[in-house]
N, C-alpha and C. Protein backbone atom coordinates (compact mmCIF):
# COMPACT_ATOMS: atom_id res chain seq x y z
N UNK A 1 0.83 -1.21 0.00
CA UNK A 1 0.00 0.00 0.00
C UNK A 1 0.87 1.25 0.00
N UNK A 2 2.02 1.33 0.67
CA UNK A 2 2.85 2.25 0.69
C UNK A 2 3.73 2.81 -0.32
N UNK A 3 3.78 1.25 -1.44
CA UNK A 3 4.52 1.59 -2.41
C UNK A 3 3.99 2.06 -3.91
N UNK A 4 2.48 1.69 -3.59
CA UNK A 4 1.72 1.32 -5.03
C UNK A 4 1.88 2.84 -5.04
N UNK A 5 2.25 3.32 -6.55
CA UNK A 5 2.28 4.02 -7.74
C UNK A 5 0.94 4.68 -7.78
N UNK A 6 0.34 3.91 -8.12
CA UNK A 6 -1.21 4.19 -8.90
C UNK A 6 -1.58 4.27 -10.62
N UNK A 7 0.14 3.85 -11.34
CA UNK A 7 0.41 3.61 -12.08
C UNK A 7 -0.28 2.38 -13.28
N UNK A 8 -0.52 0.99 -12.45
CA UNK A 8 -0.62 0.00 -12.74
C UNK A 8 -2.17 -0.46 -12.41
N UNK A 9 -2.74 -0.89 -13.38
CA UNK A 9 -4.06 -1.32 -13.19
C UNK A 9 -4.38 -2.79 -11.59
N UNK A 10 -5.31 -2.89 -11.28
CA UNK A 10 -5.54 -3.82 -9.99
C UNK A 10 -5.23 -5.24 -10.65
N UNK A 11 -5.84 -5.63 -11.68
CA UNK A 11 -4.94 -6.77 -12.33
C UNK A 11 -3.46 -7.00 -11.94
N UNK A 12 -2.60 -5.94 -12.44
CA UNK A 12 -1.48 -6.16 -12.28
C UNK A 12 -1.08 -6.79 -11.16
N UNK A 13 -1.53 -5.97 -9.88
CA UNK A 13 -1.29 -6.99 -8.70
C UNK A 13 -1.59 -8.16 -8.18
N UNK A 14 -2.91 -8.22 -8.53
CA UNK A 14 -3.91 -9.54 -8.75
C UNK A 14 -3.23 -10.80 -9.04
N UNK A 15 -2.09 -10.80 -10.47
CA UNK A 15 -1.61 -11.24 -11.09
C UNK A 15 0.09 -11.23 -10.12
N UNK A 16 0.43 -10.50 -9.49
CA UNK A 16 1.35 -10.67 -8.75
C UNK A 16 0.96 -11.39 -7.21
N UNK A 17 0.24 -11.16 -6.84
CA UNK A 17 0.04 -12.36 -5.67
C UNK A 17 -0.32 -13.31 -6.00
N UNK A 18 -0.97 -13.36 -7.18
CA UNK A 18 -1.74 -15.11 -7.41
C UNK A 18 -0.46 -15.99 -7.87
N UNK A 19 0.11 -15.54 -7.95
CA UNK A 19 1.49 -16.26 -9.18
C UNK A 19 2.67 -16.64 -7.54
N UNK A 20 2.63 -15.60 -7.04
CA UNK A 20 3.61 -15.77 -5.65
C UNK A 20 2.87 -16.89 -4.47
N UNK A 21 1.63 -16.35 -4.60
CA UNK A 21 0.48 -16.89 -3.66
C UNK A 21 0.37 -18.52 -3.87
N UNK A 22 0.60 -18.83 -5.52
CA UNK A 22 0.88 -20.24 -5.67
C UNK A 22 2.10 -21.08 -5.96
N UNK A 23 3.12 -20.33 -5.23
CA UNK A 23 4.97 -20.64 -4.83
C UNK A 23 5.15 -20.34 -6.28
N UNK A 24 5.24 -19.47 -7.23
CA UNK A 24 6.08 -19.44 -8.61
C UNK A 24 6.25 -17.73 -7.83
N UNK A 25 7.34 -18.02 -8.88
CA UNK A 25 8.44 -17.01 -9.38
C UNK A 25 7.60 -15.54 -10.31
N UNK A 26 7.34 -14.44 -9.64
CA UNK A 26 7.16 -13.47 -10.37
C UNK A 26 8.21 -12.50 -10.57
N UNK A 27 8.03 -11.97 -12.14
CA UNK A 27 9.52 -11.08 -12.58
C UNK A 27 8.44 -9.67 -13.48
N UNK A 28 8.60 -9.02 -13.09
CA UNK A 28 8.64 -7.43 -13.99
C UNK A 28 9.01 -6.30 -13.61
N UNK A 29 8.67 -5.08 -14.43
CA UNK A 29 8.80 -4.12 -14.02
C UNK A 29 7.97 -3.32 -13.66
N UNK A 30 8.17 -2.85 -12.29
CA UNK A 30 6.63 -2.40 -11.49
C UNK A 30 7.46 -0.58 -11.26
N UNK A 31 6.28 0.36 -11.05
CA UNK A 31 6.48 1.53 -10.63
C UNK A 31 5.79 1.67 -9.06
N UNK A 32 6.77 2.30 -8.61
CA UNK A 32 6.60 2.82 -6.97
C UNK A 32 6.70 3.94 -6.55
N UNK A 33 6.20 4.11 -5.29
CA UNK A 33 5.90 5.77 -5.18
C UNK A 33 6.98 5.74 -4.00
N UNK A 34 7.49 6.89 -4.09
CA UNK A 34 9.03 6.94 -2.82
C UNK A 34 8.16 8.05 -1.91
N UNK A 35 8.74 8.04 -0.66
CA UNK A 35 8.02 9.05 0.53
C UNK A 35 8.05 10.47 -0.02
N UNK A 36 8.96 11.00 -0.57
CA UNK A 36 8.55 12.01 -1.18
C UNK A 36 7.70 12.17 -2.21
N UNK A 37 6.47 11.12 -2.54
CA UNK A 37 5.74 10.94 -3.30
C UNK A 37 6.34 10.83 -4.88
N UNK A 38 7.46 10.75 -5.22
CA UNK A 38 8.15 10.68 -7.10
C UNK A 38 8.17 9.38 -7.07
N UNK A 39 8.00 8.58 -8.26
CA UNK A 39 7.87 7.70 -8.58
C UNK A 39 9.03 6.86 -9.13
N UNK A 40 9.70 5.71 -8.73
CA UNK A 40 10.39 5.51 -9.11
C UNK A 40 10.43 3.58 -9.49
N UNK A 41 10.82 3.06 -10.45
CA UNK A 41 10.79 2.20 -11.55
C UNK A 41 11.87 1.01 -10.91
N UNK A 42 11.37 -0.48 -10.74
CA UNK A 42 12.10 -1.59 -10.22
C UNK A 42 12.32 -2.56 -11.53
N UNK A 43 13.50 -3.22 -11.75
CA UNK A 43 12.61 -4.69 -12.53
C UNK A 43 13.15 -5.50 -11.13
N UNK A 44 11.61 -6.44 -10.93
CA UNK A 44 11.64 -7.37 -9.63
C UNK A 44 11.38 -8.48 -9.86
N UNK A 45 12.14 -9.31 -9.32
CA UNK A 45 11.71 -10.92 -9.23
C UNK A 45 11.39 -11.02 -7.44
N UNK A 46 10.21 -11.83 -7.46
CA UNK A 46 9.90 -12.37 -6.02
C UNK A 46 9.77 -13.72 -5.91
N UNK A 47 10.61 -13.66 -5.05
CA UNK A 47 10.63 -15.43 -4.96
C UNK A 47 9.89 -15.87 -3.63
N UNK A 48 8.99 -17.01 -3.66
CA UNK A 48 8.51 -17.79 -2.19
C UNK A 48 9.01 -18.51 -1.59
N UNK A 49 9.30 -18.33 -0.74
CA UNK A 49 9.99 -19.98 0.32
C UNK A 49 8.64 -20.65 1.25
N UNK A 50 9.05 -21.45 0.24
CA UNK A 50 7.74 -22.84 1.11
C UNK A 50 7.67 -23.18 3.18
N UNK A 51 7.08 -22.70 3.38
CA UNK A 51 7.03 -23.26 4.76
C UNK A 51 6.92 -24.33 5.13
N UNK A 52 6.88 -25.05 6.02
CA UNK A 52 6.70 -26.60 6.40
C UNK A 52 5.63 -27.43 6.23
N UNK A 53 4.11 -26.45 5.93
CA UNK A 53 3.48 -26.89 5.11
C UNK A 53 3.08 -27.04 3.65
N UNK A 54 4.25 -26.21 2.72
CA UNK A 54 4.49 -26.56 1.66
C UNK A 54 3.65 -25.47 1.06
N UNK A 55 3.28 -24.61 1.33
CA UNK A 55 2.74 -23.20 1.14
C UNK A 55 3.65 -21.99 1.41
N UNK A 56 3.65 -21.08 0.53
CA UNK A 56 4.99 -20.12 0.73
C UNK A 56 4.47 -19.23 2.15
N UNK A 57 5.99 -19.42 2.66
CA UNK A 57 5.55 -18.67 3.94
C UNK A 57 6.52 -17.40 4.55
N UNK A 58 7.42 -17.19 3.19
CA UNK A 58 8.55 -15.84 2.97
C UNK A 58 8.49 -15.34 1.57
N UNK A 59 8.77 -14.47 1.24
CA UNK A 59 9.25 -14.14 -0.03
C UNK A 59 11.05 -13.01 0.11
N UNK A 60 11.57 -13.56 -0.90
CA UNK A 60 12.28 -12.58 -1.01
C UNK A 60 12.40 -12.03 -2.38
N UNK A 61 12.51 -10.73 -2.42
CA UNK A 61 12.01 -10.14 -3.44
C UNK A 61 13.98 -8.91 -4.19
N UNK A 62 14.46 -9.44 -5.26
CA UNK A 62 15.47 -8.71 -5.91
C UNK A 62 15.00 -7.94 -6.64
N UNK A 63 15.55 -6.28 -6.31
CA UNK A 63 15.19 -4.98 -7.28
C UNK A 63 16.29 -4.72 -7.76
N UNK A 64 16.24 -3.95 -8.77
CA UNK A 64 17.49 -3.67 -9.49
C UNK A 64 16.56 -2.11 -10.29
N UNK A 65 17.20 -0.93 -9.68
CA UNK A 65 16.24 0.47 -10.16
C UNK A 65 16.52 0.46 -11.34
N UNK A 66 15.68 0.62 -12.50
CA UNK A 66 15.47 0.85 -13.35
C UNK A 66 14.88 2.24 -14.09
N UNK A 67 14.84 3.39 -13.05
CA UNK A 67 14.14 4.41 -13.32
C UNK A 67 14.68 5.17 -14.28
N UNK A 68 16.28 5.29 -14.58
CA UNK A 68 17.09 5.84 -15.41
C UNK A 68 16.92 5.45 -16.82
N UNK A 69 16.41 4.39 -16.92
CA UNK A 69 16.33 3.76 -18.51
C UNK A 69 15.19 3.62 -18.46
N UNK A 70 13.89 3.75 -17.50
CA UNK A 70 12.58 3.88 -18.41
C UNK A 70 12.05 5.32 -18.44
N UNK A 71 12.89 6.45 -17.72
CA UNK A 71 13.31 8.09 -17.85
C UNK A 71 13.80 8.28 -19.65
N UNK A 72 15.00 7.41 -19.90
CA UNK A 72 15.19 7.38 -21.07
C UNK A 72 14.34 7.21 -22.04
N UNK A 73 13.65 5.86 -22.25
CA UNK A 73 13.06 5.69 -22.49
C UNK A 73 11.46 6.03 -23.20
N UNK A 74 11.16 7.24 -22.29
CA UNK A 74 10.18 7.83 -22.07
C UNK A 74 10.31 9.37 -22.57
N UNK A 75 11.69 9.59 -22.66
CA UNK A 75 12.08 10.96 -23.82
C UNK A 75 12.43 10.76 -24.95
N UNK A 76 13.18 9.30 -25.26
CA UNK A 76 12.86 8.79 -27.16
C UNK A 76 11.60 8.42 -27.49
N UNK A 77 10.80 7.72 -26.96
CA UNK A 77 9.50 8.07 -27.05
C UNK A 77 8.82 9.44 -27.37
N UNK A 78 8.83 10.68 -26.58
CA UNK A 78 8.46 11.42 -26.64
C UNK A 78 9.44 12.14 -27.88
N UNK A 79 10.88 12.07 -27.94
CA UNK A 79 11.36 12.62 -29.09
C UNK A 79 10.78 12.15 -30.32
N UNK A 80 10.82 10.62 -30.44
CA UNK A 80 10.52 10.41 -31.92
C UNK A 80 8.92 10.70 -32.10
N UNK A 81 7.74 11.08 -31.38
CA UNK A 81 6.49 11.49 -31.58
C UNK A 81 6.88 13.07 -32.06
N UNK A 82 7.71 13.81 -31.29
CA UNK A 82 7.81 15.00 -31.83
C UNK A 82 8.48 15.18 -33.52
N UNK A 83 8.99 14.27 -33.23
CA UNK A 83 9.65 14.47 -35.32
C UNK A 83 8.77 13.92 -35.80
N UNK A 84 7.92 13.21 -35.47
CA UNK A 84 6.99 12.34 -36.34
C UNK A 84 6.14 13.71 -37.25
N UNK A 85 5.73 14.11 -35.59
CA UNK A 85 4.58 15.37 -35.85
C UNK A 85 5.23 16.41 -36.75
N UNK A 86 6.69 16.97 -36.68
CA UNK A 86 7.22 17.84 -37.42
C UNK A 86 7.17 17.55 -38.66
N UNK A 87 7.69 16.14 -39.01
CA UNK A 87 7.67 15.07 -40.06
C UNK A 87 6.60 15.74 -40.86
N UNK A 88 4.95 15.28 -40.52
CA UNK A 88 3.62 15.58 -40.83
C UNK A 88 3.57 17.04 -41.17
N UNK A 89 3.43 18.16 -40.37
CA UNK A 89 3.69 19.15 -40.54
C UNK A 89 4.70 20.27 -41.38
N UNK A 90 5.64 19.62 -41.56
CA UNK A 90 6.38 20.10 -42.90
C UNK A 90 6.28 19.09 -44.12
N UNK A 91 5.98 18.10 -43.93
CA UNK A 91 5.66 17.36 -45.48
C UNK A 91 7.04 16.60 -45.52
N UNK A 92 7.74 16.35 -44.82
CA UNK A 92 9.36 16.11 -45.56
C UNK A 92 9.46 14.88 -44.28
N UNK A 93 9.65 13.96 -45.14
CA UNK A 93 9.83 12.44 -45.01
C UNK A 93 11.32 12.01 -44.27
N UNK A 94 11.61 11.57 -43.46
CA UNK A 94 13.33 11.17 -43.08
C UNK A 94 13.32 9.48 -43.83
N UNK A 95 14.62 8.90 -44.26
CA UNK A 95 15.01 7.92 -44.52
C UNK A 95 16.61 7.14 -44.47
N UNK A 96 16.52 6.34 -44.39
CA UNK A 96 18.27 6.22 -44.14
C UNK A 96 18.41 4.71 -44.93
N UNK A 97 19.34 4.10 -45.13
CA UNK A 97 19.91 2.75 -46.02
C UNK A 97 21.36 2.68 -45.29
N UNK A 98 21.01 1.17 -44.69
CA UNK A 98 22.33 1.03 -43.74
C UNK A 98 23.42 0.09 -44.29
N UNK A 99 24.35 0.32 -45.04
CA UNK A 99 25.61 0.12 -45.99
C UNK A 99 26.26 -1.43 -46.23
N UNK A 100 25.59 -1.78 -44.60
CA UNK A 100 25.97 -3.64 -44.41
C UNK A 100 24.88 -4.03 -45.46
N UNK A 101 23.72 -3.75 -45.08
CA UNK A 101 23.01 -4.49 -45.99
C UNK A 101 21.94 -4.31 -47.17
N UNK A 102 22.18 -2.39 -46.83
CA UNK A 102 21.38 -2.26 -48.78
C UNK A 102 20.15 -1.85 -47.97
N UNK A 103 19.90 -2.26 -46.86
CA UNK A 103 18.40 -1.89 -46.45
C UNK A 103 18.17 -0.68 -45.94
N UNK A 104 17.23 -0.21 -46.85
CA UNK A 104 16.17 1.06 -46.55
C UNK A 104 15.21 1.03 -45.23
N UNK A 105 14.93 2.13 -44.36
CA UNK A 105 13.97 2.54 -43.72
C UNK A 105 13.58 4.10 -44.13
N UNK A 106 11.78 3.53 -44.29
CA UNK A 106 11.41 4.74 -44.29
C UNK A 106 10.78 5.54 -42.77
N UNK A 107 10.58 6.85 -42.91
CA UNK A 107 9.51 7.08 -42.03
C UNK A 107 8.14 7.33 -42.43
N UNK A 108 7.16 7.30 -41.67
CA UNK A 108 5.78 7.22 -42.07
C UNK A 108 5.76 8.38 -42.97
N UNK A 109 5.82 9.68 -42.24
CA UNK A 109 5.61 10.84 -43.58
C UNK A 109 6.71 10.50 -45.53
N UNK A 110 7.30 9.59 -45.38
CA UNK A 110 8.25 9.58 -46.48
C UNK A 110 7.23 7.84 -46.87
N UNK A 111 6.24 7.24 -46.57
CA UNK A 111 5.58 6.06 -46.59
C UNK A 111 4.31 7.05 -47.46
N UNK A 112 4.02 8.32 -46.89
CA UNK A 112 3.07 8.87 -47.31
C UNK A 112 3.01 9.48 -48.25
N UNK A 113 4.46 9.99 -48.29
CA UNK A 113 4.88 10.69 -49.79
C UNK A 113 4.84 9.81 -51.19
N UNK A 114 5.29 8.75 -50.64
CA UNK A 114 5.12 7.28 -51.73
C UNK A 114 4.06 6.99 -51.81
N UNK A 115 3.17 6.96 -50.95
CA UNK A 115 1.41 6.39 -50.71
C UNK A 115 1.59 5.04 -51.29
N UNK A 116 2.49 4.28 -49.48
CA UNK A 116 2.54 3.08 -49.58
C UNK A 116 1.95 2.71 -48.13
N UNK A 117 1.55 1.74 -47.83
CA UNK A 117 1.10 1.59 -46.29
C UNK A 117 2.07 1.63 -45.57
N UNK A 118 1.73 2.00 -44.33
CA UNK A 118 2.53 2.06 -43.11
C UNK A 118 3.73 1.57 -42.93
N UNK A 119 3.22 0.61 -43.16
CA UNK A 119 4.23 -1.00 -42.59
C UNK A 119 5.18 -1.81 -43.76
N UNK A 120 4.93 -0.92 -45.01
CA UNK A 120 5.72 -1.24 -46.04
C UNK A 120 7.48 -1.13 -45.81
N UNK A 121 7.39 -1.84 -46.14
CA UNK A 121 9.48 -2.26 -45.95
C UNK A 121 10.10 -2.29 -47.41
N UNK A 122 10.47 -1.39 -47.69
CA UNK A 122 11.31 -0.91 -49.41
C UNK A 122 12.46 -1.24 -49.62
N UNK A 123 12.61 -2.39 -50.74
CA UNK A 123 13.89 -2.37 -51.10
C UNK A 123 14.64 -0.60 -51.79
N UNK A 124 15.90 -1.17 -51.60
CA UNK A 124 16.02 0.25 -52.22
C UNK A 124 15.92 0.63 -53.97
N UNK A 125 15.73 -0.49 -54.61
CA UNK A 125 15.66 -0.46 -55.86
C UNK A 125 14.23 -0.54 -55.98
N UNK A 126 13.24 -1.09 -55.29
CA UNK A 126 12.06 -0.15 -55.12
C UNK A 126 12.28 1.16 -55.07
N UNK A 127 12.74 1.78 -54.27
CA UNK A 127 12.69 3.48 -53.86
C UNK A 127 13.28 4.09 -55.25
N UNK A 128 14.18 3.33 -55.64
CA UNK A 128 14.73 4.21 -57.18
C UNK A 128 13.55 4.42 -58.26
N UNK A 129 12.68 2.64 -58.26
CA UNK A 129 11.75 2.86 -59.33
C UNK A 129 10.49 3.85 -58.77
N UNK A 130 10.45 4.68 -57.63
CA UNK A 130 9.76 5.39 -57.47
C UNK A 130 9.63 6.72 -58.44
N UNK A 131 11.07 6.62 -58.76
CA UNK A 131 11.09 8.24 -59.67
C UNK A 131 10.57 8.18 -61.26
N UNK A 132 10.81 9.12 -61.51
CA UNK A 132 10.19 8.98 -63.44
C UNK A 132 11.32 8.11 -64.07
N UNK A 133 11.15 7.41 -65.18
CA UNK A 133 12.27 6.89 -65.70
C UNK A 133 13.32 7.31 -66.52
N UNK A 134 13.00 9.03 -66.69
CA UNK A 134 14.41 9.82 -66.75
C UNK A 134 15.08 10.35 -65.41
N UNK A 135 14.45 9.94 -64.37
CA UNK A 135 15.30 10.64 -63.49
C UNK A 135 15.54 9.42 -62.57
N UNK A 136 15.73 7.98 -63.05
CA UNK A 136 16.29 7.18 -61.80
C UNK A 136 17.78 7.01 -62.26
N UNK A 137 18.25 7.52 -63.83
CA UNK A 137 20.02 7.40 -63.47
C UNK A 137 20.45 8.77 -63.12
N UNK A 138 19.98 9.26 -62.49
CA UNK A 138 20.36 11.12 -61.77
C UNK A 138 19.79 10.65 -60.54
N UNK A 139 18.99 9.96 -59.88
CA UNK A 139 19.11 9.54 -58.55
C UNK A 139 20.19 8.15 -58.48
N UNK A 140 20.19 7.12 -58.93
CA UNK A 140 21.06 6.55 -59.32
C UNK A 140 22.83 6.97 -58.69
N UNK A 141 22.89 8.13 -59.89
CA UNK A 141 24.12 8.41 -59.71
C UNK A 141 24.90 9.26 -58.43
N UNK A 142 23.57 9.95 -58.00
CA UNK A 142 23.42 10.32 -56.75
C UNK A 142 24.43 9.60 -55.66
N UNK A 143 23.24 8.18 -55.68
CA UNK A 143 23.24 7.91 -54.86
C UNK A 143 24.61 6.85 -54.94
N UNK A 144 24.72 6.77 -55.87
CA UNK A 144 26.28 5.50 -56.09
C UNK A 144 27.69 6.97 -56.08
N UNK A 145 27.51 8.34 -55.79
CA UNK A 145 28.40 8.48 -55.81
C UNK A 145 28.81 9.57 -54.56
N UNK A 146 27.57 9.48 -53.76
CA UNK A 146 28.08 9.41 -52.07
C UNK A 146 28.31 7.97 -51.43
N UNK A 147 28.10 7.01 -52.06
CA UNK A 147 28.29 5.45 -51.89
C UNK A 147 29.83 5.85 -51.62
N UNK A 148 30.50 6.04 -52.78
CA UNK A 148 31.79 6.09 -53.44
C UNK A 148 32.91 7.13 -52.32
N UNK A 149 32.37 8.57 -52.49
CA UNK A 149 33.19 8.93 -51.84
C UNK A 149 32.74 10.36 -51.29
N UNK A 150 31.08 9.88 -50.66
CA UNK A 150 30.96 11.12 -49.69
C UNK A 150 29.96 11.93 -49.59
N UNK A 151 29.78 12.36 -51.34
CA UNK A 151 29.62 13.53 -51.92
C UNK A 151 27.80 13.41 -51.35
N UNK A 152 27.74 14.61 -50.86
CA UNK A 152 26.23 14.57 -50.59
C UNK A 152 25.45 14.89 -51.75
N UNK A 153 24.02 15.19 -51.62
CA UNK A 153 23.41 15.43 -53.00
C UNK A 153 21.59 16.04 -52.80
N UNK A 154 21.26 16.92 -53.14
CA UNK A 154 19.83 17.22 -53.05
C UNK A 154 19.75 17.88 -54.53
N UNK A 155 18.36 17.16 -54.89
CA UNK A 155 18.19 16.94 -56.07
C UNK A 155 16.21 16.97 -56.10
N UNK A 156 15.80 17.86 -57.09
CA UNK A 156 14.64 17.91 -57.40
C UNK A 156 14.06 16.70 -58.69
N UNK A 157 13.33 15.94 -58.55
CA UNK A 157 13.62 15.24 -59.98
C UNK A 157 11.23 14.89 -59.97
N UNK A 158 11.72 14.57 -60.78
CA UNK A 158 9.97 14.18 -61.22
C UNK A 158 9.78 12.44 -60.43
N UNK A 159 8.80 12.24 -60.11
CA UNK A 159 8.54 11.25 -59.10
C UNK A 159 6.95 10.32 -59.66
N UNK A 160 6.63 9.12 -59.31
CA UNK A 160 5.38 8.66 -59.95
C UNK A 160 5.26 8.03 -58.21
N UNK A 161 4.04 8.29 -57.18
CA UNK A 161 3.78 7.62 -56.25
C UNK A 161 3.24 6.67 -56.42
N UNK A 162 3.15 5.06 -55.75
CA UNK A 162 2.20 4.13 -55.85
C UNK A 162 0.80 3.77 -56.05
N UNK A 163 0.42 5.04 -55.99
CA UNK A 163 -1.22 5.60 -56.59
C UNK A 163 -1.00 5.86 -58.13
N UNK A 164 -0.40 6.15 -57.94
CA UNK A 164 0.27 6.86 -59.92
C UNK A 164 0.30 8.08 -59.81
N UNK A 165 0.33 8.90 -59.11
CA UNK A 165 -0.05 10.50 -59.10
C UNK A 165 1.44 11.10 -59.47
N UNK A 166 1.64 11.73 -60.52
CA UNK A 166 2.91 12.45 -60.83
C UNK A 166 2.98 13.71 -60.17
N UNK A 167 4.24 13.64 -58.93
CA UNK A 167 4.74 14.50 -58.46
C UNK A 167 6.36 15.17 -58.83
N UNK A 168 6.52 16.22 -58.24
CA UNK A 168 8.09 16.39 -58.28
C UNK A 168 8.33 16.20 -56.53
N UNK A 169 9.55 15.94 -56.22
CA UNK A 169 10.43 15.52 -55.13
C UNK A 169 11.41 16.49 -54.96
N UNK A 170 11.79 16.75 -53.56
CA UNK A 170 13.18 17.40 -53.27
C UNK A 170 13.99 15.86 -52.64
N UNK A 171 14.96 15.64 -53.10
CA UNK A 171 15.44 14.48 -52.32
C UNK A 171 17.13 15.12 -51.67
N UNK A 172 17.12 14.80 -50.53
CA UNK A 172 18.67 15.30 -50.57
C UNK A 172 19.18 14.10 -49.60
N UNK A 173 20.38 13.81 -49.72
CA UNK A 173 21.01 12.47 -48.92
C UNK A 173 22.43 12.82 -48.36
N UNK A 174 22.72 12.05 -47.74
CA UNK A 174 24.51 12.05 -47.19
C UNK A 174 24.97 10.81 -46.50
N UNK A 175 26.20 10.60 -46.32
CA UNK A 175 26.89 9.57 -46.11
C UNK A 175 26.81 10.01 -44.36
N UNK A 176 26.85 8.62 -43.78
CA UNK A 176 26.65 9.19 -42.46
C UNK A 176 28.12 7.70 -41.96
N UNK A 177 28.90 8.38 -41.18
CA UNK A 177 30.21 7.36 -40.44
C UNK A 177 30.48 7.60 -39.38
N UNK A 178 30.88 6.13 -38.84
CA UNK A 178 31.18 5.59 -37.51
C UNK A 178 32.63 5.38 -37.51
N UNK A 179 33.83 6.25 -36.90
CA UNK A 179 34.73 6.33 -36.63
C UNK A 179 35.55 6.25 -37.97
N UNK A 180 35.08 6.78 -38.84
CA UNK A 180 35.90 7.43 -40.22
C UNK A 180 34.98 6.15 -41.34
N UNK A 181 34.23 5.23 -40.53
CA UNK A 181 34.11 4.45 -41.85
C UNK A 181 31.90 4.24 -42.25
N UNK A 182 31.77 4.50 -43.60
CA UNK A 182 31.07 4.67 -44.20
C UNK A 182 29.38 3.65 -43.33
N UNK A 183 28.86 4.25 -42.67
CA UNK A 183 27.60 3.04 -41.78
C UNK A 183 26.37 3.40 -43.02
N UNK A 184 26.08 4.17 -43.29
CA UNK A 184 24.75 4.46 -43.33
C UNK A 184 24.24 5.83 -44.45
N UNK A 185 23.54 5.51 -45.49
CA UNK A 185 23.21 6.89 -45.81
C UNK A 185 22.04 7.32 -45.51
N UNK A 186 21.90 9.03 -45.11
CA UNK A 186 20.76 9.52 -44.38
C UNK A 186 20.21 10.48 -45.34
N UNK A 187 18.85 10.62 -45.54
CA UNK A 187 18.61 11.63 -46.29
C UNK A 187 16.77 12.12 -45.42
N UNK A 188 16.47 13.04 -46.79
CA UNK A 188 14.95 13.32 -46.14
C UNK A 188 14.28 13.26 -48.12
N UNK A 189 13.09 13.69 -47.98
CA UNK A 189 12.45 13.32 -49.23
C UNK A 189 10.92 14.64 -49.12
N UNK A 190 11.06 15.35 -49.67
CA UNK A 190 9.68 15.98 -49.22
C UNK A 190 8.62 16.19 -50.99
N UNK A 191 7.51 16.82 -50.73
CA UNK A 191 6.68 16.67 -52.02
C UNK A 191 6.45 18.46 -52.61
N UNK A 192 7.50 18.69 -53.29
CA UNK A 192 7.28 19.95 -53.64
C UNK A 192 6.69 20.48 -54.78
């Protein structure tokens, strides 16, 4: 009573005595309220020790604070909702292609610019045949020649979305590195 949060629905606990209450092992991460009323974050395992009638008649319970990483947690969360929304609000899509393996991520506003669903996962030679077919060896070359050696690139070119709707694109990209060597290229994509 002293510790409950007010965080966690009555289930939750429900589900923590019944599980202890019948000698097993309960493990998560629970929020608690400290005497100065701030709340602060455990991951806990509670263990029962059987009494002599074979019914638990101790528990001992290992915390390990966790409040620092679900603090974290809870501001990349809140960061990546805020770019999302900026994302939406300026029209301009983020994307990146990570160098080990060729693979593209989009973000939703750059999913929308394509008017592909959500949850669509793009090769990147998909993303090339996105453009008109005079302008995928000028993205193309673009893009094979910050591959090469660096060179960033923003580039307006004519675009066909998965609806068919002919747009033009601002695309601009760059080489992004991890201790001098080539990880990742980052760009954005907007509908101008």
């Amino acid at each position: 009573r002293m510790l409950k949060s007010g965080l966690h629905p009555s289930a939750f606990y429900h589900d923590l005595w019944t599980t202890i209450g019948h000698g097993r092992v309960w493990q998560n991460e629970i929020a608690n309220r400290a005497k100065d009323g701030s709340i602060y974050w455990t991951e806990a395992s509670i263990i029962p020790l059987a009494g002599s009638n074979g019914k638990p008649a101790q528990y001992i319970a290992i915390r390990t604070d966790i409040t620092a990483q679900k603090t974290a947690e809870a501001a990349l969360r809140e960061s990546e909702a805020f770019l999302a929304r900026a994302e939406q609000v300026g029209g301009i899509g983020g994307w990146k292609v990570e160098i080990a393996t060729m693979k593209p991520t989009w973000s939703p506003q750059t999913r929308r610019i394509h008017e592909v669903p959500i949850g669509h996962q793009p090769t990147l030679e998909e993303g090339i045949h996105f453009y008109a077919p005079d302008a995928r060896p000028v993205i193309t070359e673009a893009v094979n020649r910050c591959l090469a050696d660096g060179t960033p690139f923003d580039l307006e070119l004519p675009f066909i979305t998965a609806g068919g709707r002919h747009i033009w694109v601002r695309t601009v990209g760059e080489l992004e590195r991890q201790d001098g060597k080539p990880i990742r290229l980052v760009g954005a994509i907007q509908d101008i």
